[in-house]
PDB file of N, CA and C in Angstrom:
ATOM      1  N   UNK A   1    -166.825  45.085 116.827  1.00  0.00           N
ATOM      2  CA  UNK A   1    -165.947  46.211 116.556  1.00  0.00           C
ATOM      3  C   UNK A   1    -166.637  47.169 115.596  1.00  0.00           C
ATOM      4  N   UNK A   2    -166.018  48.183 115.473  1.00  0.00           N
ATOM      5  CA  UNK A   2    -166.728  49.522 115.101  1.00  0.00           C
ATOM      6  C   UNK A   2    -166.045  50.166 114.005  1.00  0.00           C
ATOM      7  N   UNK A   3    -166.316  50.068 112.624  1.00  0.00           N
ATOM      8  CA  UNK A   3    -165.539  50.400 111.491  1.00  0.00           C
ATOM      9  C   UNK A   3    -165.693  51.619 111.518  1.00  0.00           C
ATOM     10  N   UNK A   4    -165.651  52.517 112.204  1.00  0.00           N
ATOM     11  CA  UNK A   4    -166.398  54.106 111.872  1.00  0.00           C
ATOM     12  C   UNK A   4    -165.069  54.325 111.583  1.00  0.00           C
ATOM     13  N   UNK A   5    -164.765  55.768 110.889  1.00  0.00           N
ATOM     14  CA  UNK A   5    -163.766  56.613 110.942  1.00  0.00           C
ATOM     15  C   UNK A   5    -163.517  57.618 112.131  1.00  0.00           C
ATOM     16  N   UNK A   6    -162.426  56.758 113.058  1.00  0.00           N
ATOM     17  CA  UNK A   6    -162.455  57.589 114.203  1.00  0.00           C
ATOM     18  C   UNK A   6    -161.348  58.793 114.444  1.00  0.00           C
ATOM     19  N   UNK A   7    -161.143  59.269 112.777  1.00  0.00           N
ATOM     20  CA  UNK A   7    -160.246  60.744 113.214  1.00  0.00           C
ATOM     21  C   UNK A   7    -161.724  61.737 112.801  1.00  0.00           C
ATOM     22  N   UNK A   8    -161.128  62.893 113.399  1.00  0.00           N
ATOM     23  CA  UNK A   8    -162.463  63.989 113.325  1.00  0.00           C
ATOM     24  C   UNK A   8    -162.235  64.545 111.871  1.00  0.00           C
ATOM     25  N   UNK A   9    -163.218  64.926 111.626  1.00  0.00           N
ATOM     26  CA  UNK A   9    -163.900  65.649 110.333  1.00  0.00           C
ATOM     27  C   UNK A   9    -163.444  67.191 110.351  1.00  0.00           C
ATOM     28  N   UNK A  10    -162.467  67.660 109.909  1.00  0.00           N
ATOM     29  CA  UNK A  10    -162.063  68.799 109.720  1.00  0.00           C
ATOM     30  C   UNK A  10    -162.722  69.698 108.481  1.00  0.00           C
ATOM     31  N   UNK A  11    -162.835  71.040 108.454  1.00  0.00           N
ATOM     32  CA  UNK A  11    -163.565  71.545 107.326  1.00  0.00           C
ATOM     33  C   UNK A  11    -162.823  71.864 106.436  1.00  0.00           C
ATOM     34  N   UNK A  12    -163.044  71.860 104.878  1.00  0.00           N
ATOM     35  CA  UNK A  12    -162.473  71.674 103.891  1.00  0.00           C
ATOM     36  C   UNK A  12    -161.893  73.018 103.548  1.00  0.00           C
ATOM     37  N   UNK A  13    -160.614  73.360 103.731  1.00  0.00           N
ATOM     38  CA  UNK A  13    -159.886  74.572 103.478  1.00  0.00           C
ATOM     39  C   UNK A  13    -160.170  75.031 101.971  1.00  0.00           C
ATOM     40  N   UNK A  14    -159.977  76.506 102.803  1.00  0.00           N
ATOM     41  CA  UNK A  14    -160.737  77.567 101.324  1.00  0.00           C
ATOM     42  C   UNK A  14    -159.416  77.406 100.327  1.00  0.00           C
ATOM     43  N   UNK A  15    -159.536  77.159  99.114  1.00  0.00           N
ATOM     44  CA  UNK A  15    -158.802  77.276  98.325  1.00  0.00           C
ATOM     45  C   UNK A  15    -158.260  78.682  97.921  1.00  0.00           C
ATOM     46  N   UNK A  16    -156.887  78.370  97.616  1.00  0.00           N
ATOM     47  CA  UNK A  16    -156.242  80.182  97.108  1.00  0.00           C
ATOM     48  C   UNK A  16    -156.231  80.454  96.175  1.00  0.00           C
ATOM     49  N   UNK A  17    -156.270  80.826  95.235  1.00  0.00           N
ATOM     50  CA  UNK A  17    -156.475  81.743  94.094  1.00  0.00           C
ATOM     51  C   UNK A  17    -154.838  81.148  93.358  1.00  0.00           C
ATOM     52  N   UNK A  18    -154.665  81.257  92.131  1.00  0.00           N
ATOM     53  CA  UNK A  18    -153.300  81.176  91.638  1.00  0.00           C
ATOM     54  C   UNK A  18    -153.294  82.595  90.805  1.00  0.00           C
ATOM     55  N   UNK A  19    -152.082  82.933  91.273  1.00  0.00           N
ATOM     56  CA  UNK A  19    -151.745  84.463  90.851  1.00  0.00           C
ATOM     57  C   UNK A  19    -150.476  83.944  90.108  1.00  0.00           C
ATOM     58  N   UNK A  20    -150.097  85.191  89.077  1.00  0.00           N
ATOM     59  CA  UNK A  20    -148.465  84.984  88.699  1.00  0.00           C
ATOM     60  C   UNK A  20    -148.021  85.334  89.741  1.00  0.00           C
ATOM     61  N   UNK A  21    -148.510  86.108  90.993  1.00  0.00           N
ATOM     62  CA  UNK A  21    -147.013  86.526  91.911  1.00  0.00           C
ATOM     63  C   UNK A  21    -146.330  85.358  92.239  1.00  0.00           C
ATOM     64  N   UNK A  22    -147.569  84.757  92.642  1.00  0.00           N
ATOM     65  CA  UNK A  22    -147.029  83.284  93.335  1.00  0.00           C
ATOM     66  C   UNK A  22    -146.682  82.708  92.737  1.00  0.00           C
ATOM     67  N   UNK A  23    -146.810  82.643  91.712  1.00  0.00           N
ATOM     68  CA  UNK A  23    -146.085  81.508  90.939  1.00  0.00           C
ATOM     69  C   UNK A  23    -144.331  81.567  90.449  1.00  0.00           C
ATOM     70  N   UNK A  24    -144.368  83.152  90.471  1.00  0.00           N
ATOM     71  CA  UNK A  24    -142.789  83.273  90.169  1.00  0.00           C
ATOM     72  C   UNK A  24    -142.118  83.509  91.490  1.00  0.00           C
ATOM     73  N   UNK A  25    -142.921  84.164  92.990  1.00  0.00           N
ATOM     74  CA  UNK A  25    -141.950  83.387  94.213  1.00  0.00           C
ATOM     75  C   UNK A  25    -142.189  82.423  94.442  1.00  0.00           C
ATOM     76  N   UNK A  26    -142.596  80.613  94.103  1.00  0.00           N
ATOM     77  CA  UNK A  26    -142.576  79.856  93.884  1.00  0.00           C
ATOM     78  C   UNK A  26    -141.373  79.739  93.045  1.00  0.00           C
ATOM     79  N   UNK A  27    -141.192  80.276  91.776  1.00  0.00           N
ATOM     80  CA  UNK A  27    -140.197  79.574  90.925  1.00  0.00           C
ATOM     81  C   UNK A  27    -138.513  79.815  91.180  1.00  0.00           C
ATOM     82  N   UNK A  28    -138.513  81.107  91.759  1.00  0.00           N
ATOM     83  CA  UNK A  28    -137.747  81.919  92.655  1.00  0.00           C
ATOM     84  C   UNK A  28    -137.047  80.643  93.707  1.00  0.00           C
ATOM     85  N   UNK A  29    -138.061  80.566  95.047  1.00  0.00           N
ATOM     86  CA  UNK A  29    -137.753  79.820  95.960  1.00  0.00           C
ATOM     87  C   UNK A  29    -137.382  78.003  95.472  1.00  0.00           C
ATOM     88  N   UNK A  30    -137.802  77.860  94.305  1.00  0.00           N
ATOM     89  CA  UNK A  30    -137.575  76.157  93.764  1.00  0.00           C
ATOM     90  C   UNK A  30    -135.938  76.755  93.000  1.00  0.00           C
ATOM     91  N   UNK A  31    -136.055  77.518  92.169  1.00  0.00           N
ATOM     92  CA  UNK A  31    -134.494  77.853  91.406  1.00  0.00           C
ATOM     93  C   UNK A  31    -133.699  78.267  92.747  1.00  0.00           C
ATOM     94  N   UNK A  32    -134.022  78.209  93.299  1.00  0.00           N
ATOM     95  CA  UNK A  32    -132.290  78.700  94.795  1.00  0.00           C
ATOM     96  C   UNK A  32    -132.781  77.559  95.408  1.00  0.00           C
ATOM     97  N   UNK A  33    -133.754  76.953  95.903  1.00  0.00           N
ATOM     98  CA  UNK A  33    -133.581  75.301  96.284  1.00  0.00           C
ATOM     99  C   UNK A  33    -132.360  74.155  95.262  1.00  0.00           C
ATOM    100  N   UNK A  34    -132.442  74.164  93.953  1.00  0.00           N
ATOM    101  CA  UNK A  34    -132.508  73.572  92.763  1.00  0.00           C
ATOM    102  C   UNK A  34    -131.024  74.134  92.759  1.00  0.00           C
ATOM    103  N   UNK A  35    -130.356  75.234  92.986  1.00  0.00           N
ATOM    104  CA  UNK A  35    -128.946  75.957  92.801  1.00  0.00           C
ATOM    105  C   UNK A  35    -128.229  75.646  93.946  1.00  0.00           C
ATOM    106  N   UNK A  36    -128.772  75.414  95.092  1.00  0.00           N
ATOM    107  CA  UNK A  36    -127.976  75.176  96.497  1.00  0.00           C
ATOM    108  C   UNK A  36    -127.988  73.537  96.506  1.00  0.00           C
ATOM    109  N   UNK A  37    -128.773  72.514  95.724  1.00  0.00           N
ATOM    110  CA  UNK A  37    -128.746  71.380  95.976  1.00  0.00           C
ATOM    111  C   UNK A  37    -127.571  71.277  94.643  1.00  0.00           C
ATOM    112  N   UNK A  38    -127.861  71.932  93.582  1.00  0.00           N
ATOM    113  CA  UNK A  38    -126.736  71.573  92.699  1.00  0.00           C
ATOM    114  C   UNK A  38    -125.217  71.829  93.014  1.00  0.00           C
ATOM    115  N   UNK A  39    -125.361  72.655  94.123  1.00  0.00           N
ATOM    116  CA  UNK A  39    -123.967  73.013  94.490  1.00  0.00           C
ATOM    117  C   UNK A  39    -123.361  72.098  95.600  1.00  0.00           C
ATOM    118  N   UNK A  40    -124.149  71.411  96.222  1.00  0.00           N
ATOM    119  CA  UNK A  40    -124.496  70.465  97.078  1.00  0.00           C
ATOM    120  C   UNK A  40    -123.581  69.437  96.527  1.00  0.00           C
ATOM    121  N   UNK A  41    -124.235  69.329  94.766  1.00  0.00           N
ATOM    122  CA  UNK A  41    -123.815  67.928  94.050  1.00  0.00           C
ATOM    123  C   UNK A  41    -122.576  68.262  94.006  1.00  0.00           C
ATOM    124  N   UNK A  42    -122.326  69.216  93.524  1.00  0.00           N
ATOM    125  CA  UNK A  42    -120.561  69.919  93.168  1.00  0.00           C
ATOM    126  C   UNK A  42    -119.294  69.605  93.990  1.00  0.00           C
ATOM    127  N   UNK A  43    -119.827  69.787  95.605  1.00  0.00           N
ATOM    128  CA  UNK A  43    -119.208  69.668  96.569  1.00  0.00           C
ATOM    129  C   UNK A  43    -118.766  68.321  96.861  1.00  0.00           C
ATOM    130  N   UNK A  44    -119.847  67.232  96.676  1.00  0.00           N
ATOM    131  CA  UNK A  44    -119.862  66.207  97.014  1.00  0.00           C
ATOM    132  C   UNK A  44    -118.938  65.198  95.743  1.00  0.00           C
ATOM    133  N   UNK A  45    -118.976  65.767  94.630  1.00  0.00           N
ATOM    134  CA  UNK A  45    -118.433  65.102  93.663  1.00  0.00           C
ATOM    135  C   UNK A  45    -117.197  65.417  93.738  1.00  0.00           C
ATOM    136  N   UNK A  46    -117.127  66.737  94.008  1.00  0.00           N
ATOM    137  CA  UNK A  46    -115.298  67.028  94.487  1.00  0.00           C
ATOM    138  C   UNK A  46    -114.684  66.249  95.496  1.00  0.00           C
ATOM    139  N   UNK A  47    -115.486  66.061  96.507  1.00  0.00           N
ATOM    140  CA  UNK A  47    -114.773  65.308  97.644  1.00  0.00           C
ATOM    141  C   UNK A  47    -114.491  64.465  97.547  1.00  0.00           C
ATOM    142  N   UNK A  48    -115.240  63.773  96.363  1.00  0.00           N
ATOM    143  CA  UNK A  48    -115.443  61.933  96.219  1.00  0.00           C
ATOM    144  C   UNK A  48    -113.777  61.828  95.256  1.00  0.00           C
ATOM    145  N   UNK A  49    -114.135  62.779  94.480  1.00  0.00           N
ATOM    146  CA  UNK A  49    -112.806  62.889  93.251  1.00  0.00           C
ATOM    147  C   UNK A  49    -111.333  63.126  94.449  1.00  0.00           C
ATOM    148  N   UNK A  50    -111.110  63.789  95.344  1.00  0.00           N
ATOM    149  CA  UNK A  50    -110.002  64.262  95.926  1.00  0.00           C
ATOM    150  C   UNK A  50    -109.312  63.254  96.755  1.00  0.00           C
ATOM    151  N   UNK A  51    -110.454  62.305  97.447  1.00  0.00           N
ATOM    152  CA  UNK A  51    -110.190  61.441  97.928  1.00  0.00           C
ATOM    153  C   UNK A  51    -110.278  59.831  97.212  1.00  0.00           C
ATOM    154  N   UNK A  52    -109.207  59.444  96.985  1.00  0.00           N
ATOM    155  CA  UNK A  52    -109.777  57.771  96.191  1.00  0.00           C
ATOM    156  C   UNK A  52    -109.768  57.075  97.233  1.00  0.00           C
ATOM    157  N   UNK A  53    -110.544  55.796  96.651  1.00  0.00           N
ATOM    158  CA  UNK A  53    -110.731  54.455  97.459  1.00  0.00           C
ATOM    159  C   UNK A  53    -109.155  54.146  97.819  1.00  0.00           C
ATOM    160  N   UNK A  54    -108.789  53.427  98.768  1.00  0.00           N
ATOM    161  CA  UNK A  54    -107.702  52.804  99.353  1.00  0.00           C
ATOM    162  C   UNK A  54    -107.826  51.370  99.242  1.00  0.00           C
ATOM    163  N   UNK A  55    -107.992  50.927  98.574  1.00  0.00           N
ATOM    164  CA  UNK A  55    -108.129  49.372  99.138  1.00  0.00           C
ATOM    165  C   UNK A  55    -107.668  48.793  98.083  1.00  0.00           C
ATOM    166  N   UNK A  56    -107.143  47.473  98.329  1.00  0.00           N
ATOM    167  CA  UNK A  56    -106.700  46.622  96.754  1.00  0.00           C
ATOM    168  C   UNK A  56    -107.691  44.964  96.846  1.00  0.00           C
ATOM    169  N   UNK A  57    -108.524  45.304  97.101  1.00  0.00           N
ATOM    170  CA  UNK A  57    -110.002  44.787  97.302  1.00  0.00           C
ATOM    171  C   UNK A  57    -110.737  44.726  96.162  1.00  0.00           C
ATOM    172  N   UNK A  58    -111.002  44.275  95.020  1.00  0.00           N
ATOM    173  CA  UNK A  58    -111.696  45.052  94.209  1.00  0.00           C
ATOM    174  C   UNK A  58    -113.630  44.551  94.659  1.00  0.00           C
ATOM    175  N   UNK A  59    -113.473  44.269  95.393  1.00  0.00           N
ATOM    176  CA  UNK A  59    -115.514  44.261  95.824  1.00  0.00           C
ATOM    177  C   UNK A  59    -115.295  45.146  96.685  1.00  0.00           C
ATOM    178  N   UNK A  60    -114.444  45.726  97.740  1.00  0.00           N
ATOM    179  CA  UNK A  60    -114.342  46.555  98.072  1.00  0.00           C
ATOM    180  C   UNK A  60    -114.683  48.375  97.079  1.00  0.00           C
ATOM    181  N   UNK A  61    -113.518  48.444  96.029  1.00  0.00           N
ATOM    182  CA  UNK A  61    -113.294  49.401  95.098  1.00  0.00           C
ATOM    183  C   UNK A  61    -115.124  49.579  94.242  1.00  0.00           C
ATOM    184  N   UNK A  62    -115.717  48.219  94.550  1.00  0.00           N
ATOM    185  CA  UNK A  62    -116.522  48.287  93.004  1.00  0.00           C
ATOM    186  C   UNK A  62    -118.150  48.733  94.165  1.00  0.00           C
ATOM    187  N   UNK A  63    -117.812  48.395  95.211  1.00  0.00           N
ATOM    188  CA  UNK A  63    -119.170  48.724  95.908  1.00  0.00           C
ATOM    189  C   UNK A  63    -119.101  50.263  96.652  1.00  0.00           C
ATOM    190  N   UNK A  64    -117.645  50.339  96.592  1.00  0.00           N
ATOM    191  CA  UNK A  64    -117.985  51.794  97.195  1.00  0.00           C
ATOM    192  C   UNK A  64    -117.846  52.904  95.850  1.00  0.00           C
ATOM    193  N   UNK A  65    -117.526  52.683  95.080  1.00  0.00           N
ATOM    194  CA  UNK A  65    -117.644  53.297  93.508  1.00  0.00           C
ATOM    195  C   UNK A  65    -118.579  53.214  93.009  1.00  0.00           C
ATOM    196  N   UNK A  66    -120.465  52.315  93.382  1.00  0.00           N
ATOM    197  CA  UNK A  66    -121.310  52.371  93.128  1.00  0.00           C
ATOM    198  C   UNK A  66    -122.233  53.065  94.452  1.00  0.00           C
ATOM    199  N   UNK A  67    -121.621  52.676  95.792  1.00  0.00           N
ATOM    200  CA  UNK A  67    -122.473  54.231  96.655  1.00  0.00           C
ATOM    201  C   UNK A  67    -121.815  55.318  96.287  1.00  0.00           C
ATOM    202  N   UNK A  68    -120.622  55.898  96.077  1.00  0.00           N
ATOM    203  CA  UNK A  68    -120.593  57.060  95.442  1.00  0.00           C
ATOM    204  C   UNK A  68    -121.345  57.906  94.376  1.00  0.00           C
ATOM    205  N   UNK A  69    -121.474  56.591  93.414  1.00  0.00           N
ATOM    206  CA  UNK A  69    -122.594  56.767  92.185  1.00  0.00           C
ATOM    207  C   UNK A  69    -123.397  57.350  92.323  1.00  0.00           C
ATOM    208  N   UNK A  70    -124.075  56.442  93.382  1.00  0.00           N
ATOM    209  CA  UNK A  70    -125.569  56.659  93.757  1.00  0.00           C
ATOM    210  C   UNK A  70    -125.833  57.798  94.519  1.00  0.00           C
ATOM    211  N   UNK A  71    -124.757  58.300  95.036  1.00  0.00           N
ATOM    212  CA  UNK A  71    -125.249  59.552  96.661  1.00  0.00           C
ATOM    213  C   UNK A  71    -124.815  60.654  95.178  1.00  0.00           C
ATOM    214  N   UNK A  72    -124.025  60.934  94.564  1.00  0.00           N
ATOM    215  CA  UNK A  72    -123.841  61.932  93.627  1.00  0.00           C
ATOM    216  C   UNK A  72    -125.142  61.688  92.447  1.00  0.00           C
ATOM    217  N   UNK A  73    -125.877  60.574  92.212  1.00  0.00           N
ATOM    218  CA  UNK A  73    -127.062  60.317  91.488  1.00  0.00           C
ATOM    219  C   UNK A  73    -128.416  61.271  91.991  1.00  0.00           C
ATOM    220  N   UNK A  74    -128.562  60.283  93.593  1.00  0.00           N
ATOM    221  CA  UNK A  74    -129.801  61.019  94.101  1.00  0.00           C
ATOM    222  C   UNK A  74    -129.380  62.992  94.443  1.00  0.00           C
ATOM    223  N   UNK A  75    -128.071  63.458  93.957  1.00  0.00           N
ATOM    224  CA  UNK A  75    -128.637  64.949  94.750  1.00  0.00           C
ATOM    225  C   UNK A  75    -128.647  65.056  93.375  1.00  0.00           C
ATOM    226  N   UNK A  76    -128.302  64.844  92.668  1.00  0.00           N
ATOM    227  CA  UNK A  76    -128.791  65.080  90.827  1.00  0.00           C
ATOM    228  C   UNK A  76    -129.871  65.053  90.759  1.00  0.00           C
ATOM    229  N   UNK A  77    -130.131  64.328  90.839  1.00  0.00           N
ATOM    230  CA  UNK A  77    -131.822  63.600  90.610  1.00  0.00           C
ATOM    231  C   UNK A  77    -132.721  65.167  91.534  1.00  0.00           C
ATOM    232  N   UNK A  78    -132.256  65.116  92.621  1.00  0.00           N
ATOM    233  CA  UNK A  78    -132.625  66.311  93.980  1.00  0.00           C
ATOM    234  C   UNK A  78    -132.741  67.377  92.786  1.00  0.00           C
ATOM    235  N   UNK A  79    -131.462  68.120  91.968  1.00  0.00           N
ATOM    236  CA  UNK A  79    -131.081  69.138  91.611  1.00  0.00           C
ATOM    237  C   UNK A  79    -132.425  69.273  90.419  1.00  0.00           C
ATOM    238  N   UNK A  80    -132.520  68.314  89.923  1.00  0.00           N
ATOM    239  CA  UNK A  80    -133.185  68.173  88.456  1.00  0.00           C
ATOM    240  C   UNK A  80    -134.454  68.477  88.747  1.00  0.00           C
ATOM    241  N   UNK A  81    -134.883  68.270  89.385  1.00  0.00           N
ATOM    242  CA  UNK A  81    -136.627  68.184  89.887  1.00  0.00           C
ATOM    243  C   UNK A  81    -136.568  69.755  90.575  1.00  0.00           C
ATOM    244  N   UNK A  82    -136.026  69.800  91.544  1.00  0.00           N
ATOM    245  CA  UNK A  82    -136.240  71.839  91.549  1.00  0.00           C
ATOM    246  C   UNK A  82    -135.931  72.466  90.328  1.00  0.00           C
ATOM    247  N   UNK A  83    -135.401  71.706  89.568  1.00  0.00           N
ATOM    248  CA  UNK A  83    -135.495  72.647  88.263  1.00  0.00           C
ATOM    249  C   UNK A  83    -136.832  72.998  87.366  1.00  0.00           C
ATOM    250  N   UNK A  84    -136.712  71.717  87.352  1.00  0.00           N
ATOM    251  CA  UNK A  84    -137.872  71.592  86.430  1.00  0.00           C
ATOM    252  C   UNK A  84    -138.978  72.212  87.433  1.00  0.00           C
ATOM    253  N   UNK A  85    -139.325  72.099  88.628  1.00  0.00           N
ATOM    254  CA  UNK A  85    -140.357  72.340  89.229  1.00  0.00           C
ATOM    255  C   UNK A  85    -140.360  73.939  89.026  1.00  0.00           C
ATOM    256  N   UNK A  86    -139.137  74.491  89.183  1.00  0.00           N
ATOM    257  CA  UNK A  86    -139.081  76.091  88.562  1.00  0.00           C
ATOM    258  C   UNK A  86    -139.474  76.537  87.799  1.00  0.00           C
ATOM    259  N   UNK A  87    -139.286  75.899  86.798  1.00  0.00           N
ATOM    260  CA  UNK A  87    -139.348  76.380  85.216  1.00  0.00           C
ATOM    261  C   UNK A  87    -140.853  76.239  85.053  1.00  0.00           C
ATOM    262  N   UNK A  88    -141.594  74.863  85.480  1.00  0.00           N
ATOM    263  CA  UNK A  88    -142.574  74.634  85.413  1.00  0.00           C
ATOM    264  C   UNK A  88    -143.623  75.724  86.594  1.00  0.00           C
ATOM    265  N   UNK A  89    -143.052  76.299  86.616  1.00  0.00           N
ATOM    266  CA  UNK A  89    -144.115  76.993  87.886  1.00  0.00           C
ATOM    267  C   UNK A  89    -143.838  78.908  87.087  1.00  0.00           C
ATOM    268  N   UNK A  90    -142.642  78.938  86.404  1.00  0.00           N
ATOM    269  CA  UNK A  90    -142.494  80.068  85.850  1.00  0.00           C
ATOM    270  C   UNK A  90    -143.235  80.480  84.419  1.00  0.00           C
ATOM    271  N   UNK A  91    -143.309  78.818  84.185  1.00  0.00           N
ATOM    272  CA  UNK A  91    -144.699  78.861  82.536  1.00  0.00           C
ATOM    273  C   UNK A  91    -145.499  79.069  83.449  1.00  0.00           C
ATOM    274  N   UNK A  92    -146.237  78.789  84.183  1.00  0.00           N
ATOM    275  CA  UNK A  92    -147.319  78.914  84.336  1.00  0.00           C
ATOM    276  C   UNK A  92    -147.894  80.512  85.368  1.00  0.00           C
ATOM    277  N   UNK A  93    -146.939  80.798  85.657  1.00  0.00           N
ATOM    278  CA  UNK A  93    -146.676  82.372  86.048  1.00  0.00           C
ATOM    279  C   UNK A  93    -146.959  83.354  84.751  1.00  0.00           C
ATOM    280  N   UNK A  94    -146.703  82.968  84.140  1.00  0.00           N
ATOM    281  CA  UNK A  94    -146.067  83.696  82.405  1.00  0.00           C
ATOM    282  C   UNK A  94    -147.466  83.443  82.085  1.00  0.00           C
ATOM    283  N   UNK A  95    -148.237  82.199  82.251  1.00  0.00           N
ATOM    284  CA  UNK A  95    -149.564  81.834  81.460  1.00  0.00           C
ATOM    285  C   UNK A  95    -150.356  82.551  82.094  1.00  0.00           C
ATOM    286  N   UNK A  96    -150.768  82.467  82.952  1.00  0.00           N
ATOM    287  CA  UNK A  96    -151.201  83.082  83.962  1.00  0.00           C
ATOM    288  C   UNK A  96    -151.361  84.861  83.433  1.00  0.00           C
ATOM    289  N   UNK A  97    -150.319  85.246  83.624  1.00  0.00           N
ATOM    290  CA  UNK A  97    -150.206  86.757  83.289  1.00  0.00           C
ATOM    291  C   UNK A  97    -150.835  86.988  81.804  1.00  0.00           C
ATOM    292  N   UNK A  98    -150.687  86.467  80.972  1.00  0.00           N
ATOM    293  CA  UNK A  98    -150.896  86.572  79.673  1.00  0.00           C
ATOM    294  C   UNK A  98    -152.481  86.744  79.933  1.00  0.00           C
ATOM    295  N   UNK A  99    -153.141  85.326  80.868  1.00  0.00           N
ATOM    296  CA  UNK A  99    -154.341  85.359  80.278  1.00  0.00           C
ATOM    297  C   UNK A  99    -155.197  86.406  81.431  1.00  0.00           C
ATOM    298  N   UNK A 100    -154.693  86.781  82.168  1.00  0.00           N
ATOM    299  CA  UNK A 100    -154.833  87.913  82.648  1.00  0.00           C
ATOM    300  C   UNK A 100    -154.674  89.411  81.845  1.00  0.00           C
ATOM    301  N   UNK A 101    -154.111  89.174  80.888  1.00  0.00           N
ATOM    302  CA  UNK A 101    -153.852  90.833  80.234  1.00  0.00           C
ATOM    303  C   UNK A 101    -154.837  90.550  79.045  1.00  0.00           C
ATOM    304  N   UNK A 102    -155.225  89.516  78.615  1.00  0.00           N
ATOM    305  CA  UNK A 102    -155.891  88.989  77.419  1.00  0.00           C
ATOM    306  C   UNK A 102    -157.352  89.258  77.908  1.00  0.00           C
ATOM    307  N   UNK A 103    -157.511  88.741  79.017  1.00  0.00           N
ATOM    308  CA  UNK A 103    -159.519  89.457  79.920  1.00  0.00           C
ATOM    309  C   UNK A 103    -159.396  90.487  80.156  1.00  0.00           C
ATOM    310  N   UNK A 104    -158.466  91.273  80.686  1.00  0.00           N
ATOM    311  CA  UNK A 104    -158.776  93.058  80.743  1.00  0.00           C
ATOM    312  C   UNK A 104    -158.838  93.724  79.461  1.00  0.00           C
ATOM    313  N   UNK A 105    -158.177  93.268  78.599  1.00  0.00           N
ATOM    314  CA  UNK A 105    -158.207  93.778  77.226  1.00  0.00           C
ATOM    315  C   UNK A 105    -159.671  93.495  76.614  1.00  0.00           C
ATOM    316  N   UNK A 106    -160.027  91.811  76.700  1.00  0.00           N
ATOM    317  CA  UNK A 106    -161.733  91.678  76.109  1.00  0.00           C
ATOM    318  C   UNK A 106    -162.525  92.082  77.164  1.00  0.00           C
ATOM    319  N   UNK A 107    -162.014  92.524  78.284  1.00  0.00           N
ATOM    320  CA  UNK A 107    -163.380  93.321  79.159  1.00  0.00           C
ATOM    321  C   UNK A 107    -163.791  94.756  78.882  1.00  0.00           C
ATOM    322  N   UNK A 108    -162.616  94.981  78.205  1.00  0.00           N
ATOM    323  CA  UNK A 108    -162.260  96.306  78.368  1.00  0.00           C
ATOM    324  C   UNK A 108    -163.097  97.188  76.958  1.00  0.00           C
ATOM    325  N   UNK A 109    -163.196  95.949  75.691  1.00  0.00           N
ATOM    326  CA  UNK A 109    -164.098  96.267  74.346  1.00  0.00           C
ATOM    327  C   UNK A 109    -165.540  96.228  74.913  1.00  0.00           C
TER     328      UNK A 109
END
């Protein structure tokens, strides 16, 4: 048998440049990802609240009161991370620009 690597060799894509544009429609498109999943959570926590468990079960009551937990956990969890991925992409938009106005200025002496 034949250990080769038998997927093909593709050529190594040109890398893009990081601009502030991109970085703040990046932070743009993650903050309305990050706002529609939080509203997501909103919806889902309302529904859970409007409707109670029915049952006089309590392993019943206690396991579906911990998937509730959890499905209102993970779009949190969802919500939190486009945030941060926002914010974090809007410093670095901001950094970006700065050190861009900071080299035209020492190019410029």
């Amino acid at each position: 048998m034949n250990d080769q690597n038998l997927t093909p060799q593709t050529d190594a894509k040109e890398q893009m440049a990081t601009s502030p544009l991109r970085c703040f429609t990046g932070a743009v498109i993650s903050g309305g990802m990050g706002f529609a999943v939080y509203s997501l959570m909103i919806a889902i926590a309302t529904n859970f609240a409007t409707k109670p468990i029915h049952s006089i079960n309590p392993l019943v009551v206690k396991i579906s009161s911990a998937v509730r937990t959890l499905v209102v956990g993970v779009v949190a969890l969802g919500s939190v991370i486009f945030a941060i991925v926002a914010i974090g992409l809007l410093a670095l938009g901001v950094q970006l620009l700065i050190q861009q106005l900071t080299k035209e200025k020492s190019s410029e002496n």
